[in-house]
Structures are given as C-alpha cells and as structure tokens.
N, C-alpha and C. Protein backbone atom coordinates (compact mmCIF):
# COMPACT_ATOMS: atom_id res chain seq x y z
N UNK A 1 91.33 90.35 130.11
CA UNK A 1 91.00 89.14 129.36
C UNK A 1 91.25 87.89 130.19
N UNK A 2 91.73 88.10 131.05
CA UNK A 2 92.55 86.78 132.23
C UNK A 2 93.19 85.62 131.63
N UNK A 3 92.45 84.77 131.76
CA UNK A 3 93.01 83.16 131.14
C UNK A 3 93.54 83.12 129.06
N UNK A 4 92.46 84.26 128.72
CA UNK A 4 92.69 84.03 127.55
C UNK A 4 93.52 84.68 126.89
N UNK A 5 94.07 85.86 127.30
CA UNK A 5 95.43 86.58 127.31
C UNK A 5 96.41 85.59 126.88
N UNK A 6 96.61 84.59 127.46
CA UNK A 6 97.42 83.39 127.11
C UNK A 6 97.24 82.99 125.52
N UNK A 7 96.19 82.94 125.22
CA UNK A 7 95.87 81.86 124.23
C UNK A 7 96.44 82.94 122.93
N UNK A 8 96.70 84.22 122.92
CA UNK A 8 96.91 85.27 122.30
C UNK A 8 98.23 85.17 121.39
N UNK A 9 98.75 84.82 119.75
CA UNK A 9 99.62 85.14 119.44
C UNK A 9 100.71 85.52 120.12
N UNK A 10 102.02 85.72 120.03
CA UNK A 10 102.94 86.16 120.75
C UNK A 10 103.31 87.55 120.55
N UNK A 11 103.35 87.93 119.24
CA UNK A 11 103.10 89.60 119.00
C UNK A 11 102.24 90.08 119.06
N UNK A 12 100.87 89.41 119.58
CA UNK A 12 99.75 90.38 120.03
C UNK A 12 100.27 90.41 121.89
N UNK A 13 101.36 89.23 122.15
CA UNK A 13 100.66 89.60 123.79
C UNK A 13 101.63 90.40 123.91
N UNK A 14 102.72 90.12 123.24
CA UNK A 14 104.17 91.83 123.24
C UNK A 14 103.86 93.00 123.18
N UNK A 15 102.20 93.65 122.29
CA UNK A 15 102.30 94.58 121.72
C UNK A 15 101.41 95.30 122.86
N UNK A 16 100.28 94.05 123.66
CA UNK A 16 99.31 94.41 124.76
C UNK A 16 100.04 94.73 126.07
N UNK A 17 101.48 94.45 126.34
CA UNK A 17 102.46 94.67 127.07
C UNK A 17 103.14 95.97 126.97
N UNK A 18 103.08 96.79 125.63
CA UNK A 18 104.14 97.86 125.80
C UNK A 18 103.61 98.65 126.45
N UNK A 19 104.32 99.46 127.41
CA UNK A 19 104.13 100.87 128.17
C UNK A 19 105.04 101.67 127.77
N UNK A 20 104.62 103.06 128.06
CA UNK A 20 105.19 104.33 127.48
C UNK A 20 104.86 104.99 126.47
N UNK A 21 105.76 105.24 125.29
CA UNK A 21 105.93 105.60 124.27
C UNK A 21 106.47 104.73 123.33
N UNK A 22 105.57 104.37 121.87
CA UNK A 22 106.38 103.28 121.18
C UNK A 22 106.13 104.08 119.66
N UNK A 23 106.96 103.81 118.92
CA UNK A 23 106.42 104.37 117.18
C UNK A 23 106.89 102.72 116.53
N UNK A 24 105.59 102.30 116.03
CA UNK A 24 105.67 100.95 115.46
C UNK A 24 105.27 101.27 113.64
N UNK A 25 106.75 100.82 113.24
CA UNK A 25 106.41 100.90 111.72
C UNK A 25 105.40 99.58 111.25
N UNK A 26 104.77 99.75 109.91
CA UNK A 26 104.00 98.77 109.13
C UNK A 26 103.78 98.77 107.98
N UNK A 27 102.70 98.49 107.16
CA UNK A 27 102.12 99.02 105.89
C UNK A 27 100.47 98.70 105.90
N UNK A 28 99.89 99.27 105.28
CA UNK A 28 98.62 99.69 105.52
C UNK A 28 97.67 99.44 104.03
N UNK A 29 96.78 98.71 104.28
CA UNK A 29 95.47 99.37 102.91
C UNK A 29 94.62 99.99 103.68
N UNK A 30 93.86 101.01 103.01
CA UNK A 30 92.75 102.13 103.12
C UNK A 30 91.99 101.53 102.32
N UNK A 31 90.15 101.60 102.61
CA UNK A 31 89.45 101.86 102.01
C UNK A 31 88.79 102.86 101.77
N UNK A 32 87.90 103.20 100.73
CA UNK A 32 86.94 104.93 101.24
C UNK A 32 85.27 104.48 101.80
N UNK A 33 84.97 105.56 102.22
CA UNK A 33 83.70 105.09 102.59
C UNK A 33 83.35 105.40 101.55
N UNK A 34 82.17 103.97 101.74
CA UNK A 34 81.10 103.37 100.52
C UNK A 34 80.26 104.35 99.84
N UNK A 35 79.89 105.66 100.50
CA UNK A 35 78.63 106.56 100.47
C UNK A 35 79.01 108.02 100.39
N UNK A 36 78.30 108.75 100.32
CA UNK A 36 78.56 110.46 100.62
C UNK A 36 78.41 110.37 101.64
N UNK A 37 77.54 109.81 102.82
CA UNK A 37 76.95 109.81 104.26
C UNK A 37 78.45 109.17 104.91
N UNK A 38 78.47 107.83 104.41
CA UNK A 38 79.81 107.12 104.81
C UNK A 38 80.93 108.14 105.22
N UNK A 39 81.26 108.96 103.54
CA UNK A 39 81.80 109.88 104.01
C UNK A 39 82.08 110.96 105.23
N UNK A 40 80.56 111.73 105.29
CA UNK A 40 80.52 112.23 106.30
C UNK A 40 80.89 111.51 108.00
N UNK A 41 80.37 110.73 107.96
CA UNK A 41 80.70 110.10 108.91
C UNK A 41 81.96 109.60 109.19
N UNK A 42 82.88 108.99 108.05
CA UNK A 42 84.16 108.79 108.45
C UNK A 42 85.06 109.86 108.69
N UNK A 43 84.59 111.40 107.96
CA UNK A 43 85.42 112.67 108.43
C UNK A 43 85.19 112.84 109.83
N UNK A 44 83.95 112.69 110.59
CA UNK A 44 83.67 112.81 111.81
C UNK A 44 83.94 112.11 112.82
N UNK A 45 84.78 110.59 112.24
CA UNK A 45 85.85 110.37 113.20
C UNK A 45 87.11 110.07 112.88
N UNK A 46 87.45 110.91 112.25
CA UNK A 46 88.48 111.31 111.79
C UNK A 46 89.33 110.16 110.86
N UNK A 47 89.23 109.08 110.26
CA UNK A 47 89.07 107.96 109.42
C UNK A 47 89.55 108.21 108.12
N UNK A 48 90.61 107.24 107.16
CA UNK A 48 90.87 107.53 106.24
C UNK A 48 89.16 108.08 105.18
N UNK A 49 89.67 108.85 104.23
CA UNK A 49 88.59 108.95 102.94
C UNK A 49 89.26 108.63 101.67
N UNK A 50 90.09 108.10 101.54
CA UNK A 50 90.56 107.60 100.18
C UNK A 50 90.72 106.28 100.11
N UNK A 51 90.93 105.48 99.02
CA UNK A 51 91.87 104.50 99.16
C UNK A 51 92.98 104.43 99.02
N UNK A 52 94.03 103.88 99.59
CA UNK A 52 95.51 103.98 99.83
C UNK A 52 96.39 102.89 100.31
N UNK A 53 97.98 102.44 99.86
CA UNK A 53 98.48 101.69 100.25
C UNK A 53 99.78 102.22 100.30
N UNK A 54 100.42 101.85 101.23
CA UNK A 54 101.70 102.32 101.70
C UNK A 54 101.98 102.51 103.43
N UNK A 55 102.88 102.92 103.69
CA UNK A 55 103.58 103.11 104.73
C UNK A 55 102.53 103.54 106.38
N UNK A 56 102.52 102.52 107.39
CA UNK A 56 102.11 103.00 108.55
C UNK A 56 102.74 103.45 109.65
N UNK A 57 102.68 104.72 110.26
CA UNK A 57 103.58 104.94 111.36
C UNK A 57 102.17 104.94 112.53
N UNK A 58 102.71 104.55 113.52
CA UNK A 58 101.64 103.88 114.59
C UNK A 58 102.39 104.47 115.98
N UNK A 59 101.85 105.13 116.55
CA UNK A 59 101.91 106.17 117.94
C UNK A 59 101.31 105.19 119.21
N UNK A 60 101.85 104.74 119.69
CA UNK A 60 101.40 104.31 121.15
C UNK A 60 101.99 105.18 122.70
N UNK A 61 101.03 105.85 123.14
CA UNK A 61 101.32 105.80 124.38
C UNK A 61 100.09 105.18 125.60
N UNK A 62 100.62 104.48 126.00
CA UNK A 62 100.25 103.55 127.05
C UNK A 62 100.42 103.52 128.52
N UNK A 63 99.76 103.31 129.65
CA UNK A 63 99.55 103.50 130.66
C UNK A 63 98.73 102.23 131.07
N UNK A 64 98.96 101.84 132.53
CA UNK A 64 98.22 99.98 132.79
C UNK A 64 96.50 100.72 132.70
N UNK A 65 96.12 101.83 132.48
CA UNK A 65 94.29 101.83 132.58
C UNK A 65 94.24 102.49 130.86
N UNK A 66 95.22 103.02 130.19
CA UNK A 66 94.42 104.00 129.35
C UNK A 66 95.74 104.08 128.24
N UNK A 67 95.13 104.15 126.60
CA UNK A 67 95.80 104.41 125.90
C UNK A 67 95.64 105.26 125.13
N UNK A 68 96.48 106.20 124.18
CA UNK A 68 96.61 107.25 123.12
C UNK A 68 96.91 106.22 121.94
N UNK A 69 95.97 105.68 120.69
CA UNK A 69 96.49 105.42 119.58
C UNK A 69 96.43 106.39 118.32
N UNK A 70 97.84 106.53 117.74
CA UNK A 70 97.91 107.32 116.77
C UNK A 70 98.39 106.82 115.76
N UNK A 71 97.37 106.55 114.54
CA UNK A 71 97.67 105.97 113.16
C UNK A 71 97.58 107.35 112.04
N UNK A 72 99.15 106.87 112.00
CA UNK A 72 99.49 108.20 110.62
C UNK A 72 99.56 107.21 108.81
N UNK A 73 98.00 107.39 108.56
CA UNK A 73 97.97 106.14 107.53
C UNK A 73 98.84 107.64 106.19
N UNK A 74 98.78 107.17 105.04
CA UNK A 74 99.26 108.02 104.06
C UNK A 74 98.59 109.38 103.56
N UNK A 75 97.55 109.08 104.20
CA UNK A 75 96.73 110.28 103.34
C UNK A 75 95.97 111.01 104.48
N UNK A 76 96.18 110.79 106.31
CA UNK A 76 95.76 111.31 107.32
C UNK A 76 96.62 110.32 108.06
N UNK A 77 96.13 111.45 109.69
CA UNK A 77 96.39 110.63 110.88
C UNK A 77 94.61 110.77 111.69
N UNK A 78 94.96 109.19 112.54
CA UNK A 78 93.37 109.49 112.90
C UNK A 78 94.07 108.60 114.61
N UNK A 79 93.73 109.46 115.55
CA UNK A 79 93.91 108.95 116.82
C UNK A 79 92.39 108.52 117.53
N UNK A 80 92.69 107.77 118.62
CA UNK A 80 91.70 107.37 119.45
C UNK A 80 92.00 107.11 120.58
N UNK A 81 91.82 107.01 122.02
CA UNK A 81 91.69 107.18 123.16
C UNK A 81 90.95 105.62 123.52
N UNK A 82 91.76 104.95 123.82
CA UNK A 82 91.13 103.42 124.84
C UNK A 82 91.64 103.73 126.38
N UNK A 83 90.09 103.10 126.91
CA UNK A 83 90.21 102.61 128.46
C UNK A 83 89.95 101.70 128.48
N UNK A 84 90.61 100.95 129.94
CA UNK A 84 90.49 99.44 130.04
C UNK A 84 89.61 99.36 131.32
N UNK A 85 88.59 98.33 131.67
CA UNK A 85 87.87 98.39 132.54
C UNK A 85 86.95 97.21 133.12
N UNK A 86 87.40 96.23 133.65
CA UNK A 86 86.72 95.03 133.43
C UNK A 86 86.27 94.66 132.72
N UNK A 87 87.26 93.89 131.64
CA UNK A 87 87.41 93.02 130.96
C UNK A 87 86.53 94.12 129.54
N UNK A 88 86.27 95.20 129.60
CA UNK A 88 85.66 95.98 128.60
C UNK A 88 86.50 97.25 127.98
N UNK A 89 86.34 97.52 126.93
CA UNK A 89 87.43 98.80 126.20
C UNK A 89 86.50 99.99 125.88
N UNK A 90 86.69 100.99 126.06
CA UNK A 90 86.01 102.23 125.66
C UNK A 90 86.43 102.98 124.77
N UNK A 91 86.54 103.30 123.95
CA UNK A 91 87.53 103.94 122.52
C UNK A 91 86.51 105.39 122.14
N UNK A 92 87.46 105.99 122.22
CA UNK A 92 87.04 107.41 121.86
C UNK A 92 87.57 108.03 120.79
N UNK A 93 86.95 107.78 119.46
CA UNK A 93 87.17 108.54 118.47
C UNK A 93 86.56 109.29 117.60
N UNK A 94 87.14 110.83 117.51
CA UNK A 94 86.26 111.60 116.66
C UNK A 94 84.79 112.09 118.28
N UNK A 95 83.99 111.85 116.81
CA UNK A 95 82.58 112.43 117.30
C UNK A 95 82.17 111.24 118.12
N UNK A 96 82.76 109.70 118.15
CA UNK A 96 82.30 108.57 118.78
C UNK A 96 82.92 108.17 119.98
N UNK A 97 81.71 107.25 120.76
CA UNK A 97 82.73 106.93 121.97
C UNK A 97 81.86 105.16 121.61
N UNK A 98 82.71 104.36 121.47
CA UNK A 98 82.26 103.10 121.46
C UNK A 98 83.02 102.05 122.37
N UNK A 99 81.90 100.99 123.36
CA UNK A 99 82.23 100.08 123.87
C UNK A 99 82.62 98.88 123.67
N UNK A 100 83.77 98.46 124.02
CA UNK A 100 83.79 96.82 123.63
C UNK A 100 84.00 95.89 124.30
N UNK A 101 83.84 94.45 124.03
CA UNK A 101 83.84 93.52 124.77
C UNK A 101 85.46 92.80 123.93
N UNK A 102 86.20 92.09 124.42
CA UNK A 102 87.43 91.22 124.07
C UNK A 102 87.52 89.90 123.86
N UNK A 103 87.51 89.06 122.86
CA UNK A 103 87.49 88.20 122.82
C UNK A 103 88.86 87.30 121.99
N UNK A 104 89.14 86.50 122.88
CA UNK A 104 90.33 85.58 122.05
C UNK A 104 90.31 84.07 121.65
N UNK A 105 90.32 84.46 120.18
CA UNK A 105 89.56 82.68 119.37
C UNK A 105 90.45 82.80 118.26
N UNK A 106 90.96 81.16 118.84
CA UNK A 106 92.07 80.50 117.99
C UNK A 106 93.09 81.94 117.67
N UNK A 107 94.26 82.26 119.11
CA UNK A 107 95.10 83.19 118.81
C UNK A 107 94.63 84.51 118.16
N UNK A 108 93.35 84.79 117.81
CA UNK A 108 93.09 86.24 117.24
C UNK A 108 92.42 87.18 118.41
N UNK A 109 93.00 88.35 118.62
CA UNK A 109 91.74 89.27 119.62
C UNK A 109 90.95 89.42 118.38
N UNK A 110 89.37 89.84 118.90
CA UNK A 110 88.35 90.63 118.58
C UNK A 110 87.76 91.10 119.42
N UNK A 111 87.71 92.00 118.88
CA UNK A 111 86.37 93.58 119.41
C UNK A 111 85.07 93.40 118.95
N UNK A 112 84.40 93.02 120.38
CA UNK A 112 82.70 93.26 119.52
C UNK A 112 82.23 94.44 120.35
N UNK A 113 81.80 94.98 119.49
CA UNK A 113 81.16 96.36 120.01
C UNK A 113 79.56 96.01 121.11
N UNK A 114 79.47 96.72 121.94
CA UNK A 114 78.29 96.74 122.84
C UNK A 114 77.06 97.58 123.10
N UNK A 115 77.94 98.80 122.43
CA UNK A 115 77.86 100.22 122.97
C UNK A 115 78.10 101.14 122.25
N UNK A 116 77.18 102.36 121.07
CA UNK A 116 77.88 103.44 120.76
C UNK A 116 77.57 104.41 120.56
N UNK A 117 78.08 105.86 120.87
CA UNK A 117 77.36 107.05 120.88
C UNK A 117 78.04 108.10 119.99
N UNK A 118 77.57 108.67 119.69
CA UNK A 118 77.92 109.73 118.75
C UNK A 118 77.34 110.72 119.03
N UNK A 119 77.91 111.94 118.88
CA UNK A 119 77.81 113.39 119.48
C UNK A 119 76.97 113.08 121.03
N UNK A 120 77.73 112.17 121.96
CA UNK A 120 76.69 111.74 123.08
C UNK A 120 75.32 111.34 123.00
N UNK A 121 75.34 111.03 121.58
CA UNK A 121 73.60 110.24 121.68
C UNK A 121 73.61 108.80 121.23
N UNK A 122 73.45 108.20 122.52
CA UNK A 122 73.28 106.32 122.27
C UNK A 122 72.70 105.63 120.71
N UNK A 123 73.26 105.58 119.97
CA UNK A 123 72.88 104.54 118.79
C UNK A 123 71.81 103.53 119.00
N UNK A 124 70.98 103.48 118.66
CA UNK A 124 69.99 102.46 118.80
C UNK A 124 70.83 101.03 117.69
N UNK A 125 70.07 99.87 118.68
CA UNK A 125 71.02 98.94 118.22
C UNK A 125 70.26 98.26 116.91
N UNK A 126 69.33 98.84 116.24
CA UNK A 126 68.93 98.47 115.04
C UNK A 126 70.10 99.43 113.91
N UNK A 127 70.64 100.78 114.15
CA UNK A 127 71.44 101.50 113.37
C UNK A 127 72.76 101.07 113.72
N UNK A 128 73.19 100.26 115.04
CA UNK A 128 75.01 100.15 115.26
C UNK A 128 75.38 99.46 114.05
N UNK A 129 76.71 100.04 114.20
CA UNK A 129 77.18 99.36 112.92
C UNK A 129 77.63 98.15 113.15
N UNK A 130 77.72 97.70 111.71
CA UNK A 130 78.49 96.19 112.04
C UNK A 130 80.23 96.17 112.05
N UNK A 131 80.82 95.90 112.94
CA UNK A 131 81.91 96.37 113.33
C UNK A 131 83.01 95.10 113.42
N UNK A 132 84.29 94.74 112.01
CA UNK A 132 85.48 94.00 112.19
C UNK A 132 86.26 94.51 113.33
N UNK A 133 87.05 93.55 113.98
CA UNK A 133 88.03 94.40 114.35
C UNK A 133 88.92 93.42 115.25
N UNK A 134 90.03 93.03 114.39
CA UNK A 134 90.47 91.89 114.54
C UNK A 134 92.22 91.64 114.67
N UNK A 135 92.85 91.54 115.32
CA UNK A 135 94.21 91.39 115.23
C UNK A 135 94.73 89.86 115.51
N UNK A 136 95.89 89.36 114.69
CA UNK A 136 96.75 88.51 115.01
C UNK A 136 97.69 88.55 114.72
N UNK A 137 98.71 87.88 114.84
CA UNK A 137 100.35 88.03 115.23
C UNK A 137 100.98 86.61 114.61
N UNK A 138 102.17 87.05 113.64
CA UNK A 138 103.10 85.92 112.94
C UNK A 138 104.54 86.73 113.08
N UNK A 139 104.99 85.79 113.70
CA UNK A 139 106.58 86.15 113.89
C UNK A 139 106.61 87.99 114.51
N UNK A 140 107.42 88.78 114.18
CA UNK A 140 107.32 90.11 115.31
C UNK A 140 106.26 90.84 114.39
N UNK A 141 105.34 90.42 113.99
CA UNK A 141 104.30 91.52 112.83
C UNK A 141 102.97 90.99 113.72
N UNK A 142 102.00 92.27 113.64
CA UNK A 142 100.98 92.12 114.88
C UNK A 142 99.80 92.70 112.97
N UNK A 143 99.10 91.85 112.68
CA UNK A 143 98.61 91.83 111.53
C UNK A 143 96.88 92.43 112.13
N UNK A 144 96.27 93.76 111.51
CA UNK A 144 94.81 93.92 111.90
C UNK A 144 94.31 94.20 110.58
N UNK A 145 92.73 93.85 110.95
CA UNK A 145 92.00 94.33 109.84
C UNK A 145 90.49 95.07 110.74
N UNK A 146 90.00 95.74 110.09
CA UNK A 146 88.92 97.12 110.74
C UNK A 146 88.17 97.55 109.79
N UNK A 147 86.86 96.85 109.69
CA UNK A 147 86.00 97.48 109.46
C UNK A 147 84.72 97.83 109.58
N UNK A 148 84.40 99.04 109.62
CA UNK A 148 82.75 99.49 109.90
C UNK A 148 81.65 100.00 109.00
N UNK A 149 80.66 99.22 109.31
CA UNK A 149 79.68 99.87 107.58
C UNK A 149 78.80 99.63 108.97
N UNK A 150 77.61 100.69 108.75
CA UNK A 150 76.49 101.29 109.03
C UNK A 150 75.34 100.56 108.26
N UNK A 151 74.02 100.46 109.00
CA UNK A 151 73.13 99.58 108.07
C UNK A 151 72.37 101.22 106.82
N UNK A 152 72.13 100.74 105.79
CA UNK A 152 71.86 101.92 104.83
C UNK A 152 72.73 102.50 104.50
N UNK A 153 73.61 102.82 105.01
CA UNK A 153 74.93 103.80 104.71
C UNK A 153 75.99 102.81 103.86
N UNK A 154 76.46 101.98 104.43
CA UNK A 154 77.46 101.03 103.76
C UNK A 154 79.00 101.18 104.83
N UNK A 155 80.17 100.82 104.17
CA UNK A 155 81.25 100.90 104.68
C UNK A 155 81.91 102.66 105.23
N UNK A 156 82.09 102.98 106.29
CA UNK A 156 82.50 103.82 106.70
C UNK A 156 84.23 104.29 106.90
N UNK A 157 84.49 102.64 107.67
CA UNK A 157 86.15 102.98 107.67
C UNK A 157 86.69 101.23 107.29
N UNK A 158 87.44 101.14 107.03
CA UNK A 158 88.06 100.23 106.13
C UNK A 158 89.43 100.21 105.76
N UNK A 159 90.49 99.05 106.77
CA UNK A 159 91.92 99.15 106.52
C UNK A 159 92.59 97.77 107.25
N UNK A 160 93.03 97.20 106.54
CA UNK A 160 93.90 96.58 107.11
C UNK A 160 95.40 96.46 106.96
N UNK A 161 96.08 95.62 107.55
CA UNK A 161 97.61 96.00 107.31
C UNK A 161 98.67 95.15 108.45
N UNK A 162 99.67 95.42 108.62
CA UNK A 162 100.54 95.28 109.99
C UNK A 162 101.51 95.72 110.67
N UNK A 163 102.11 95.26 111.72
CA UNK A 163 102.78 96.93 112.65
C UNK A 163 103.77 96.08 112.94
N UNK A 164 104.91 96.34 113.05
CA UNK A 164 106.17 95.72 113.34
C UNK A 164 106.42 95.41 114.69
N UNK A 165 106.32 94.46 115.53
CA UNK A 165 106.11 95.00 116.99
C UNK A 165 107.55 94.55 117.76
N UNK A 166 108.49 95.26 118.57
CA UNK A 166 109.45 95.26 118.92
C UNK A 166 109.55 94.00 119.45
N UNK A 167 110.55 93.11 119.58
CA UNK A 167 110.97 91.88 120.64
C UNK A 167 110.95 92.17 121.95
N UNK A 168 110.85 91.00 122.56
CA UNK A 168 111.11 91.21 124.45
C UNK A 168 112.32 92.01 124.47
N UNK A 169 113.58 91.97 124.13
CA UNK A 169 114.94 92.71 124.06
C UNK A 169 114.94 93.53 123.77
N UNK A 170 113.82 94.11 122.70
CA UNK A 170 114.06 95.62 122.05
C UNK A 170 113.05 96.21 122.92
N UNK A 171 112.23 95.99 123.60
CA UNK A 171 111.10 96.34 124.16
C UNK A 171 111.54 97.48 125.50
C-alpha cells in the first residue's frame, strides 16, 4: 500500500503487522444467503449459512508474502489463504480464488475485487459480484464488515463484527 499504509487506523496498521501465530477474540453478525443458489454458493466457499450473533475466534498465521485466515464464526469455521503481491491480494477461498486491489480512504482499508474464478473458470465481469469489504480500527478493536451478493442470485456471504487486536506490548 506504501504511503497510504500510514493513513490506516492504528489497529488496522497493528493487526497488518502481526507475524506468526495470533488467536484474536471478537463478536460477529452472520447473515444467510439471500437465495437457494446463494446458498449453494456460500457452502462452496465455505461461508456462514445461517444468521447468527455471538462470539468470534479469528486464526492468523502470517508470513511477510502470505497468510492463513481462520474465522470460527458460531455456527462454522471458514478459512482463506491471502497473497501479497504488488500492491494486489489474492484470496483463496473454498471453490474461489479472487483478486484484489487495496485501498485506504479516510483511515478505512477496502478491497475492490478485480478478478474472480471459481472452480478455475474466470467470472465474466457482467456476473462478478458486488463485493464490501471493509475494515477500520477504534481504540485496540479492528471493526469489518463483508459482503457479497451476485447479480440474480442476491447476497451470498454477509457479516460484520470486530476482533480485538493485541497492543504494540502484547504483540
């Protein structure tokens, strides 16, 4: 992100800093997907299917090119696989592998998607979905919201919430 890394909340730039192994508590809303299709599709990347509120346990392992995220929402866990790569993110979840671009406005990251394939077949960009995906940071709480609806289909995955993110000292 270079220059704009800076402009980033302070618990977002703590949380873009951890390496290793971290388990970050939070709390979470779920939505379900909008559709039977929705459905299908959110089982296929592995994505809450209910709605739900309560308790988030959040799995980071991290490396300076590549991360393991593991969200154990209440009613599943759904992991995904990011690479980092000039100034672009690659996220691998489920049946999907989607590209993103990073952007930081007024202290919030966002993810705009570029790029997405499913079972290895490129999405035409009249079907990509329309894709939230948004984090910011108040005091040590790193606050996101995520969501994806498909055009015809409707909402697929749907949650927001926030993750407790350790201090420089606890870090």
């Amino acid at each position: 992100m270079g220059a704009d890394y800076a402009t980033l909340a302070p618990a977002l730039q703590r949380f873009h800093r951890l390496a290793g192994h971290h388990v970050l508590p939070g709390l979470v809303e779920t939505e379900p997907p909008a559709s039977w299709l929705g459905r299908v599709l959110a089982r296929g990347l592995g994505s809450p299917l209910v709605a739900t509120a309560g308790a988030i346990r959040f799995e980071l392992d991290a490396t300076p090119t590549r991360e393991t995220w593991t969200r154990h929402f209440p009613s599943r866990a759904m992991r995904s696989r990011l690479q980092f790569d000039r100034g672009h993110v690659t996220e691998r979840m489920g049946l999907a592998r989607m590209a993103f671009t990073l952007e930081a406005i007024d202290g919030r990251l966002h993810m705009r998607l570029q790029r997405l394939r499913f079972l290895g077949v490129p999405c035409p960009a009249w079907l990509r979905p329309r894709i939230v995906a948004e984090e910011t940071g108040e005091g040590d709480r790193l606050h996101f919201r995520i969501e994806a609806a498909v055009p015809g289909i409707g909402r697929v995955v749907g949650y927001r919430g926030y993750l407790v993110v350790p201090t420089e000292t606890a870090a």
